[in-house]
C-alpha atoms as a PDB file:
ATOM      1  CA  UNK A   1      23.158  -4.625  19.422  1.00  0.00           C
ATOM      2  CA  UNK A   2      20.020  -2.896  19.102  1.00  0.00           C
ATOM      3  CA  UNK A   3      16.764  -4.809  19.943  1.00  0.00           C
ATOM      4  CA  UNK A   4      15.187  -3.389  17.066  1.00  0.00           C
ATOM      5  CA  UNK A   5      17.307  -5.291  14.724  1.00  0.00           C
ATOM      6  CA  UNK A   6      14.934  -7.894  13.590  1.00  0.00           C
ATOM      7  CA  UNK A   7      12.672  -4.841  12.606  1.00  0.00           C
ATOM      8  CA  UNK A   8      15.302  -3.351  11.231  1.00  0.00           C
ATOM      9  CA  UNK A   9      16.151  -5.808   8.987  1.00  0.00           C
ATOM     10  CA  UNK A  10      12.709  -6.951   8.503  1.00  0.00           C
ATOM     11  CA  UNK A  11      11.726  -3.437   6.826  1.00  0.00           C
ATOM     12  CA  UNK A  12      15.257  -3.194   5.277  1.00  0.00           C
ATOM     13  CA  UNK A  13      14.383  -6.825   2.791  1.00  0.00           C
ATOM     14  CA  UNK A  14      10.953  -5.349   2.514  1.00  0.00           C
ATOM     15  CA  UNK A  15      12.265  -1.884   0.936  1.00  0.00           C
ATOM     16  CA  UNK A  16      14.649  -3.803  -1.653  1.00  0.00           C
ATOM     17  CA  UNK A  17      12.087  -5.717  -2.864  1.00  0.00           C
ATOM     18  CA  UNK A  18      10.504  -2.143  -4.264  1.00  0.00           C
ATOM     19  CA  UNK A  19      13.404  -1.777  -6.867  1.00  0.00           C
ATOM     20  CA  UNK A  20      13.974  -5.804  -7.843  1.00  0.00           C
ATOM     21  CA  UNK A  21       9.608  -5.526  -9.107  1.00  0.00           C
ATOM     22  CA  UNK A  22      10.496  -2.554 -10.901  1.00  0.00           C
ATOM     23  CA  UNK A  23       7.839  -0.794  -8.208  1.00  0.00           C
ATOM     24  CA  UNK A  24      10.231   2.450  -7.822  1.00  0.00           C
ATOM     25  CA  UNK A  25      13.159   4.399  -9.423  1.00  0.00           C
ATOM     26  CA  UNK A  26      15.523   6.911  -7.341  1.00  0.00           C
ATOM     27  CA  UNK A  27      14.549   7.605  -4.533  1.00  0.00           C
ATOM     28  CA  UNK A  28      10.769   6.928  -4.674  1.00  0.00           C
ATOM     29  CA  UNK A  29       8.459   4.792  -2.384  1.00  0.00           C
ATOM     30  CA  UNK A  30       9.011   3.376   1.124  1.00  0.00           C
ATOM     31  CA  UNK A  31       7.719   0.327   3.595  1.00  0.00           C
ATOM     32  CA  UNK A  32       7.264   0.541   6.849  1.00  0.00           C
ATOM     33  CA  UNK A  33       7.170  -2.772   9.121  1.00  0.00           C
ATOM     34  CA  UNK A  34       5.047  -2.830  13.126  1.00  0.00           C
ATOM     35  CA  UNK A  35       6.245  -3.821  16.237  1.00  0.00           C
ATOM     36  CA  UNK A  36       3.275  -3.971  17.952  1.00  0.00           C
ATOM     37  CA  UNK A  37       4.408  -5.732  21.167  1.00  0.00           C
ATOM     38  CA  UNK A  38       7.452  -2.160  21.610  1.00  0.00           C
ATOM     39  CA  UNK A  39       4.532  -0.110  20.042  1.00  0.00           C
ATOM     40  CA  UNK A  40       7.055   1.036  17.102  1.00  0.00           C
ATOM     41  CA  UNK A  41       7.555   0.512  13.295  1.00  0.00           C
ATOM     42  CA  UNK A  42      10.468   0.862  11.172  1.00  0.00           C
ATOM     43  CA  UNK A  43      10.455   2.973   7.838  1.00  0.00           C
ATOM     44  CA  UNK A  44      13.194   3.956   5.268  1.00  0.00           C
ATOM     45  CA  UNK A  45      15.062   7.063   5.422  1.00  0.00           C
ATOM     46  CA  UNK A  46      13.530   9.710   3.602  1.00  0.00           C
ATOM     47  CA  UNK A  47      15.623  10.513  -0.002  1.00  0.00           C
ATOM     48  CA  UNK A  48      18.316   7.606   0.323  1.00  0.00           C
ATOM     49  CA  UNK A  49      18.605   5.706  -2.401  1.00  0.00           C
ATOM     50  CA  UNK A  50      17.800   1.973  -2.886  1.00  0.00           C
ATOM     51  CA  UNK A  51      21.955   0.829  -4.173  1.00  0.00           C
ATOM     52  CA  UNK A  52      23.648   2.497  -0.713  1.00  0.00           C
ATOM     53  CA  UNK A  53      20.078   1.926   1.744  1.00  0.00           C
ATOM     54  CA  UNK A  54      22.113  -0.287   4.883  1.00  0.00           C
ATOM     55  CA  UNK A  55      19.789  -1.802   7.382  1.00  0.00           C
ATOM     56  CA  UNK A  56      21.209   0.261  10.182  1.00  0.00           C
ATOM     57  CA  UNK A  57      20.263   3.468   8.359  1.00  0.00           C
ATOM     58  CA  UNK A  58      16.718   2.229   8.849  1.00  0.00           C
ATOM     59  CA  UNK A  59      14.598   4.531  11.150  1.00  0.00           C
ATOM     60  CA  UNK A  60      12.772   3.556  14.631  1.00  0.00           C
ATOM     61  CA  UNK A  61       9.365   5.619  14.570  1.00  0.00           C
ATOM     62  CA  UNK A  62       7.136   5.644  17.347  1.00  0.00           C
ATOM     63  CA  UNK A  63       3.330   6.136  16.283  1.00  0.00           C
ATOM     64  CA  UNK A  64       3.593  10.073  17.391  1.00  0.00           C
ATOM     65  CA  UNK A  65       6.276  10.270  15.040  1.00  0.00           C
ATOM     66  CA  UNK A  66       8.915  10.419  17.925  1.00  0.00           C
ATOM     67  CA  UNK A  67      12.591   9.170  16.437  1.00  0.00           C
ATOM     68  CA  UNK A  68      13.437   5.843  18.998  1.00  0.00           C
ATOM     69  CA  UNK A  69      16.544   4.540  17.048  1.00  0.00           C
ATOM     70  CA  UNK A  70      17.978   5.885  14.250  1.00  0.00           C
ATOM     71  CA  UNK A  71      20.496   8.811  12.959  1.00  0.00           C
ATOM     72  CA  UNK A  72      18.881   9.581   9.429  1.00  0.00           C
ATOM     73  CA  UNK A  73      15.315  11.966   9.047  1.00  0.00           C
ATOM     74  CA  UNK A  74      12.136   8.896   8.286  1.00  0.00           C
ATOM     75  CA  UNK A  75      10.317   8.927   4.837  1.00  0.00           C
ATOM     76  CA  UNK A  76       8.528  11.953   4.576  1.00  0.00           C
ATOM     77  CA  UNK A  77       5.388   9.937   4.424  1.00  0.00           C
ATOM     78  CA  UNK A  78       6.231   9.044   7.935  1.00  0.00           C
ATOM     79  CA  UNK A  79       2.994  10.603  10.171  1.00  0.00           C
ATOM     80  CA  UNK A  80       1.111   8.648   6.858  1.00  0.00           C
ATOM     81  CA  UNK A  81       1.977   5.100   8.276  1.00  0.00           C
ATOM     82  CA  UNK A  82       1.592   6.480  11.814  1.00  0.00           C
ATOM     83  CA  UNK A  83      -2.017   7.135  11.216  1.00  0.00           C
ATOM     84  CA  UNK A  84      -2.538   4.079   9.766  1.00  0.00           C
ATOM     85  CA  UNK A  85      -1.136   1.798  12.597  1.00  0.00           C
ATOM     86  CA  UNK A  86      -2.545   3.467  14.895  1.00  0.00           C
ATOM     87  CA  UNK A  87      -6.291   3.446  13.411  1.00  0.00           C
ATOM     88  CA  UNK A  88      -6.047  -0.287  11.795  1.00  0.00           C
ATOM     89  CA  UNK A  89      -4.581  -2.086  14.831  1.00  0.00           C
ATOM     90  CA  UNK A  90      -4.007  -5.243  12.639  1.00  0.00           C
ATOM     91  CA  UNK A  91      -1.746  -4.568   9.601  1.00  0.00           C
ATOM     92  CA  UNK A  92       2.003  -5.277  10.345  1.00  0.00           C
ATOM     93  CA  UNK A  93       3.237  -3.165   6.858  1.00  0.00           C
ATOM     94  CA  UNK A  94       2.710  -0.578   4.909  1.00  0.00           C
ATOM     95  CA  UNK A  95       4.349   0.258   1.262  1.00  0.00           C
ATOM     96  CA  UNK A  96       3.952   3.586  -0.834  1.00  0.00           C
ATOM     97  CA  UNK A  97       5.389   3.543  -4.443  1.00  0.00           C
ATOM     98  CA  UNK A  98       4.953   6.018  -7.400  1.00  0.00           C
ATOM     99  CA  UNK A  99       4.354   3.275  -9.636  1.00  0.00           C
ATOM    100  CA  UNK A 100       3.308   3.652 -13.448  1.00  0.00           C
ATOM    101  CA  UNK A 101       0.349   2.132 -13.615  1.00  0.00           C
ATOM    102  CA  UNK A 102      -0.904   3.148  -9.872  1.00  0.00           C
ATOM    103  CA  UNK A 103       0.033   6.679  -9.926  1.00  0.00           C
ATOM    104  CA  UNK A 104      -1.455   7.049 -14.013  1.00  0.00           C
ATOM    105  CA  UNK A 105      -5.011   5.490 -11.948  1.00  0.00           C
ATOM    106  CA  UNK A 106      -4.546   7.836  -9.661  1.00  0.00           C
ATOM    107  CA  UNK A 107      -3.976  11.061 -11.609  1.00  0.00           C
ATOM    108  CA  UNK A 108      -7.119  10.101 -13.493  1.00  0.00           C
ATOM    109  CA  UNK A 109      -8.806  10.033 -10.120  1.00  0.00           C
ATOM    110  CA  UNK A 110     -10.655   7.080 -11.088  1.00  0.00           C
ATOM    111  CA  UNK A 111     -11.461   3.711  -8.950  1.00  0.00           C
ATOM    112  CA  UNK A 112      -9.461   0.318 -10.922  1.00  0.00           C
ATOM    113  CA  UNK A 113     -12.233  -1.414 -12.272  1.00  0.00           C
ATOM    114  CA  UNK A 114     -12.788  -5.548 -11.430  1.00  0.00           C
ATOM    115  CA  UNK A 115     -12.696  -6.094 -14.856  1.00  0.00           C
ATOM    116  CA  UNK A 116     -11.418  -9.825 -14.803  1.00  0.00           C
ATOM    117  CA  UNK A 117     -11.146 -12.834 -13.086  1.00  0.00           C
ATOM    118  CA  UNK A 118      -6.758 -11.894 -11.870  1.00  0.00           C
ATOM    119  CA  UNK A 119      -8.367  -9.049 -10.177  1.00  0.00           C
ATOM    120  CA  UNK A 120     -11.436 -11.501  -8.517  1.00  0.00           C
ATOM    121  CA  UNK A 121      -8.656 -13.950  -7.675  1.00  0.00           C
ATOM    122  CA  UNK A 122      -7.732 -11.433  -4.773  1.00  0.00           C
ATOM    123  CA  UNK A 123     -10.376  -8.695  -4.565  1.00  0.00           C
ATOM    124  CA  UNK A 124     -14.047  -8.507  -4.733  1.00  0.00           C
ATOM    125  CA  UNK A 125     -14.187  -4.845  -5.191  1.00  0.00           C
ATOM    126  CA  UNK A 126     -13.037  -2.096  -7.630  1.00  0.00           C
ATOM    127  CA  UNK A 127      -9.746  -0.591  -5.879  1.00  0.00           C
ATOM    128  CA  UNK A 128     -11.096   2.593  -4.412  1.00  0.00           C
ATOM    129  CA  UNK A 129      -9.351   6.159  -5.641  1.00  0.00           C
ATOM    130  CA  UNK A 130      -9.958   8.874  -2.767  1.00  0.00           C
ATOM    131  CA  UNK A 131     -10.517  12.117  -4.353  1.00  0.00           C
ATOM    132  CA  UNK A 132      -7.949  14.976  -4.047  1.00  0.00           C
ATOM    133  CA  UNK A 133      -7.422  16.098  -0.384  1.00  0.00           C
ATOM    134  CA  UNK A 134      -8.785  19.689   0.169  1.00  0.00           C
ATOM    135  CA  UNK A 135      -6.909  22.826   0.002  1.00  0.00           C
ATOM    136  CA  UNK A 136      -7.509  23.497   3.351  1.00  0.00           C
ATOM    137  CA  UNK A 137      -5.908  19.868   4.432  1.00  0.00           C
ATOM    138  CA  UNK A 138      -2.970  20.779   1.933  1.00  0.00           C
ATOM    139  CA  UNK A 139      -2.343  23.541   3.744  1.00  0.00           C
ATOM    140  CA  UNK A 140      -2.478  21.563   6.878  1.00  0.00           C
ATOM    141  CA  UNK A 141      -0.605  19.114   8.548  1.00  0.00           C
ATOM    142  CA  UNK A 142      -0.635  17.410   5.022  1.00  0.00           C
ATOM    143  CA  UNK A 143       1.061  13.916   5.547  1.00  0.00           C
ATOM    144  CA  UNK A 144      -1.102  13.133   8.706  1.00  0.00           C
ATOM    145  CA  UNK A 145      -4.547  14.463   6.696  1.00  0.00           C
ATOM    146  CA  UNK A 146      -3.254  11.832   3.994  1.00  0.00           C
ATOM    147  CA  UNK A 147      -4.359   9.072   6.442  1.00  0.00           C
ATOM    148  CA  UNK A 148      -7.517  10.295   7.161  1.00  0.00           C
ATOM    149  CA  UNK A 149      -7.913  10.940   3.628  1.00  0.00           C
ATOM    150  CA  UNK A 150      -7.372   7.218   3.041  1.00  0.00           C
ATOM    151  CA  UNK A 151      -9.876   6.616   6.364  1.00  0.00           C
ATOM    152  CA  UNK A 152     -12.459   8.916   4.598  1.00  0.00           C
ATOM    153  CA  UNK A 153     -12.545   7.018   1.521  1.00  0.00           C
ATOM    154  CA  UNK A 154     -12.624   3.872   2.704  1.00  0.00           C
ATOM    155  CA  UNK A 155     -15.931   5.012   5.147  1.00  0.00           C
ATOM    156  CA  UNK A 156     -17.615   6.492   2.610  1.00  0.00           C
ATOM    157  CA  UNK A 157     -17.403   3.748   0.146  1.00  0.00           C
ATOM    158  CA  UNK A 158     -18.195   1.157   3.283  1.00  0.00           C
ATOM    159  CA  UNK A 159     -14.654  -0.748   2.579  1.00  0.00           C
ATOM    160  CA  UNK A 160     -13.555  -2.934   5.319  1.00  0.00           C
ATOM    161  CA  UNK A 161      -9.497  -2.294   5.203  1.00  0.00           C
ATOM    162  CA  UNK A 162      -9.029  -6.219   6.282  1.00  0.00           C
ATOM    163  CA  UNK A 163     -10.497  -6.710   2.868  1.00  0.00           C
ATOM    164  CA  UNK A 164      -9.065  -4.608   0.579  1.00  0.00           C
ATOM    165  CA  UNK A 165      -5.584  -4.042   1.071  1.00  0.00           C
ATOM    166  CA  UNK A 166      -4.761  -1.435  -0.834  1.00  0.00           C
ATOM    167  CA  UNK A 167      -5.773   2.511  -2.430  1.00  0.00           C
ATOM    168  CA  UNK A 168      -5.114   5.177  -4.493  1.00  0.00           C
ATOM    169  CA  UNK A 169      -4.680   8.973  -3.430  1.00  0.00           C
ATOM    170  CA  UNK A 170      -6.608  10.956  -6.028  1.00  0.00           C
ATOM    171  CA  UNK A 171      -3.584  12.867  -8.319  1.00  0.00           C
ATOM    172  CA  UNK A 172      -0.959  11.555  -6.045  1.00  0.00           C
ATOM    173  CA  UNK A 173      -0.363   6.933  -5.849  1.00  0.00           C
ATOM    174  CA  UNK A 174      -0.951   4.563  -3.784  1.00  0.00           C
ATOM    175  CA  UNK A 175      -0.728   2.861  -0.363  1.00  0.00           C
ATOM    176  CA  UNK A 176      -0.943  -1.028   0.430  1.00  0.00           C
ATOM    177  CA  UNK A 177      -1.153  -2.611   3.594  1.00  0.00           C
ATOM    178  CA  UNK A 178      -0.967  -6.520   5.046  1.00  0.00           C
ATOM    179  CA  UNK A 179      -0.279  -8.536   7.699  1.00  0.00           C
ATOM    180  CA  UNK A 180       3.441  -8.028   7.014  1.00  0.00           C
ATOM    181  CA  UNK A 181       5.842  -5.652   5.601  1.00  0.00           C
ATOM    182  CA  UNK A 182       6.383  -8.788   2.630  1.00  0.00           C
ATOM    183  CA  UNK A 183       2.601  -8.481   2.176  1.00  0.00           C
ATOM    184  CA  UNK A 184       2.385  -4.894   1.836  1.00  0.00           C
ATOM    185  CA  UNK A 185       4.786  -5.064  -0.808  1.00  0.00           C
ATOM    186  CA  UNK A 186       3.083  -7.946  -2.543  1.00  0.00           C
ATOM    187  CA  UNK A 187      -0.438  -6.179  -2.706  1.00  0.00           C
ATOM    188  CA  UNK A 188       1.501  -2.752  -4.450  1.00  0.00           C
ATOM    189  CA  UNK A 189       2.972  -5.116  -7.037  1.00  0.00           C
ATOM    190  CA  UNK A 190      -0.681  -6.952  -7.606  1.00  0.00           C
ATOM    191  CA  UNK A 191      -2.287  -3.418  -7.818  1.00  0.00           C
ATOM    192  CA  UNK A 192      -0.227  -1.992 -10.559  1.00  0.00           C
ATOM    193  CA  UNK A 193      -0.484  -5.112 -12.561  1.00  0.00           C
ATOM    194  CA  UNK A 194      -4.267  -4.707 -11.947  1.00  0.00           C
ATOM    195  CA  UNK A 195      -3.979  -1.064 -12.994  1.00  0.00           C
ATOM    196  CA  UNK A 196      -2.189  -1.881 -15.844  1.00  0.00           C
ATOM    197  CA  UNK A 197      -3.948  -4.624 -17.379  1.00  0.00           C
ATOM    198  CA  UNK A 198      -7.376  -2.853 -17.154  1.00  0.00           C
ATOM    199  CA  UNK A 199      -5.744   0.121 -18.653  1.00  0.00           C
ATOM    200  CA  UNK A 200      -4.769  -1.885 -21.886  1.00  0.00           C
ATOM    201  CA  UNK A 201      -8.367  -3.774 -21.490  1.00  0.00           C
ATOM    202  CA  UNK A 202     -10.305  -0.618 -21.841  1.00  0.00           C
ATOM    203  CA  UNK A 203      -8.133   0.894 -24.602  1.00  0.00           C
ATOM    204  CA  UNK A 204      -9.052  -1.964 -26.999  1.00  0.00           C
ATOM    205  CA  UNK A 205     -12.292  -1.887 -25.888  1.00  0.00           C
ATOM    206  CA  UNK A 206     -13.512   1.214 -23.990  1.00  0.00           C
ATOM    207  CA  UNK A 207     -16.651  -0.463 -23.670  1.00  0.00           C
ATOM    208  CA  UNK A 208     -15.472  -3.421 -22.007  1.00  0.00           C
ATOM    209  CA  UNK A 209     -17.701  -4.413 -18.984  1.00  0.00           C
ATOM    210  CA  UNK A 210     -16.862  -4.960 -14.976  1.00  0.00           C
ATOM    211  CA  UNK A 211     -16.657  -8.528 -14.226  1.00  0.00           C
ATOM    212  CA  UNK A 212     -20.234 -10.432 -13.692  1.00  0.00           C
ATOM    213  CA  UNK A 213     -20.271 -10.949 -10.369  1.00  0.00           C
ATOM    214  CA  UNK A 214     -20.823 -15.103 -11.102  1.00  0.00           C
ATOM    215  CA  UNK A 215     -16.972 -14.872 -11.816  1.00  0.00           C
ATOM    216  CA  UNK A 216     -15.970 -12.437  -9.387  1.00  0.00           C
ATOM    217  CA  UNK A 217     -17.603 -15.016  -6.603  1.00  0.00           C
ATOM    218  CA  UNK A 218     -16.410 -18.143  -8.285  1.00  0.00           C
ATOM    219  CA  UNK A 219     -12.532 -16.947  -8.356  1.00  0.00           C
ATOM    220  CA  UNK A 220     -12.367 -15.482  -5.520  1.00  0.00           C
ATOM    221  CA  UNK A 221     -14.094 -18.019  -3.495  1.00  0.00           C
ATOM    222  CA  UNK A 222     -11.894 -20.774  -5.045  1.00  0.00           C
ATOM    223  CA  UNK A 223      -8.546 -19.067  -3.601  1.00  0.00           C
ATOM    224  CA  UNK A 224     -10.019 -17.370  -0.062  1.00  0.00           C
ATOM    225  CA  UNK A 225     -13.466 -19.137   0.347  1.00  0.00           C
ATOM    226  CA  UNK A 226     -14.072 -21.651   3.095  1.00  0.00           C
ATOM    227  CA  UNK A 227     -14.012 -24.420   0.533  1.00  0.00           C
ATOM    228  CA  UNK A 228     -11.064 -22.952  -1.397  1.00  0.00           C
ATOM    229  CA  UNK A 229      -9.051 -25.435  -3.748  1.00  0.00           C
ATOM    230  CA  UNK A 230      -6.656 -23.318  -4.886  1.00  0.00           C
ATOM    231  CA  UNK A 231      -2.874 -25.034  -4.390  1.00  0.00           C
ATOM    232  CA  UNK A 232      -1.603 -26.720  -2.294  1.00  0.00           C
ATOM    233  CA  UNK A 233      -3.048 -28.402   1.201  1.00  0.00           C
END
């Protein structure tokens, strides 16, 4: 038995969840989940699709990208989630989607605006959009630039990555992060609602202001503050 089942199947649940929230179609999207302890995470097989994925065919990744366990190629996105463990030593997941809402955000290359208080209940920010990676990076070692990309964006807009879970890759979708593989998952289903709802806000109104910051405090505070009340002790 391998003694990277756990992971295995940890990362395995995590992946079907992708399809059941209507987060991917085909062959789309992956999530990755950390063993920090073996120094390894597990990731889906690149181009398999969600109704025949096993969780045997997931892969064992080290994070140089070295194969540990596993007969099928990782996600292409792969050196991605390498970067990304390696430089934010406390996530435990990662999840990349094409979804509708996300990737639309993202192809507009704008930032999702905190326009109301669903967004405040779990940000306090605007979800950042990095702008399009450089030709020269494209032309690089393109996956691997993709996490610095992410890095980049969330330096220059002085984004702490505990805090805000989750971003969008100018013209190409976004990548969520959490203390688990479940939570990565979670925070790409929260940001394409987000997306989504301030994309029908602004077409009635394109005039439609960011939050106040009263509200964005008060919500947020009420869920994640010190003296949050928010369900249940």
């Amino acid at each position: 038995m391998s003694k990277y089942k756990a992971l295995k199947e940890e990362c395995f649940e995590a992946n079907m969840q992708l399809p059941k929230l209507d987060l991917v179609i085909y062959t789309f999207g992956n999530v990755s989940a950390v063993d920090r302890e073996k120094g390894v995470f597990a990731i889906k097989p690149s181009g398999v699709p969600y109704d025949v994925l096993k969780a045997d065919d997931i892969v064992i990744v080290d994070f140089d990208n070295n194969i540990i366990e596993g007969e099928m190629r990782p996600s292409s996105d792969t050196k991605t989630h390498a970067f990304l463990y390696k430089h934010w030593e406390t996530i435990g997941g990662i999840c990349h989607t094409h979804s509708t809402y996300a990737v639309a955000w993202a192809q507009a290359q704008r930032d999702i605006p905190i326009m109301g208080t669903t967004h405040a209940d779990y940000l306090t920010h605007d979800i950042p959009c990095a702008p399009p990676m450089s030709d020269e990076l494209i032309e690089g070692d393109y996956e691997h630039n993709t996490g610095q990309q992410i890095l980049d964006c969330f330096a220059n807009k002085r984004l702490d990555y505990k805090e805000v879970e989750m971003v969008l890759i100018g013209n190409h979708g976004p990548f969520t992060w959490g203390k688990s593989a479940d939570k990565a998952v979670f925070n790409s289903k929260l940001l394409d609602e987000l997306g989504k709802m301030a994309h029908i806000a602004l077409s009635i109104n394109p005039e439609a202001p960011r939050l106040k910051d009263a509200l964005i405090k008060k919500h947020y505070e009420r869920k994640h503050g010190k003296n949050a009340y928010y369900g249940q002790n």
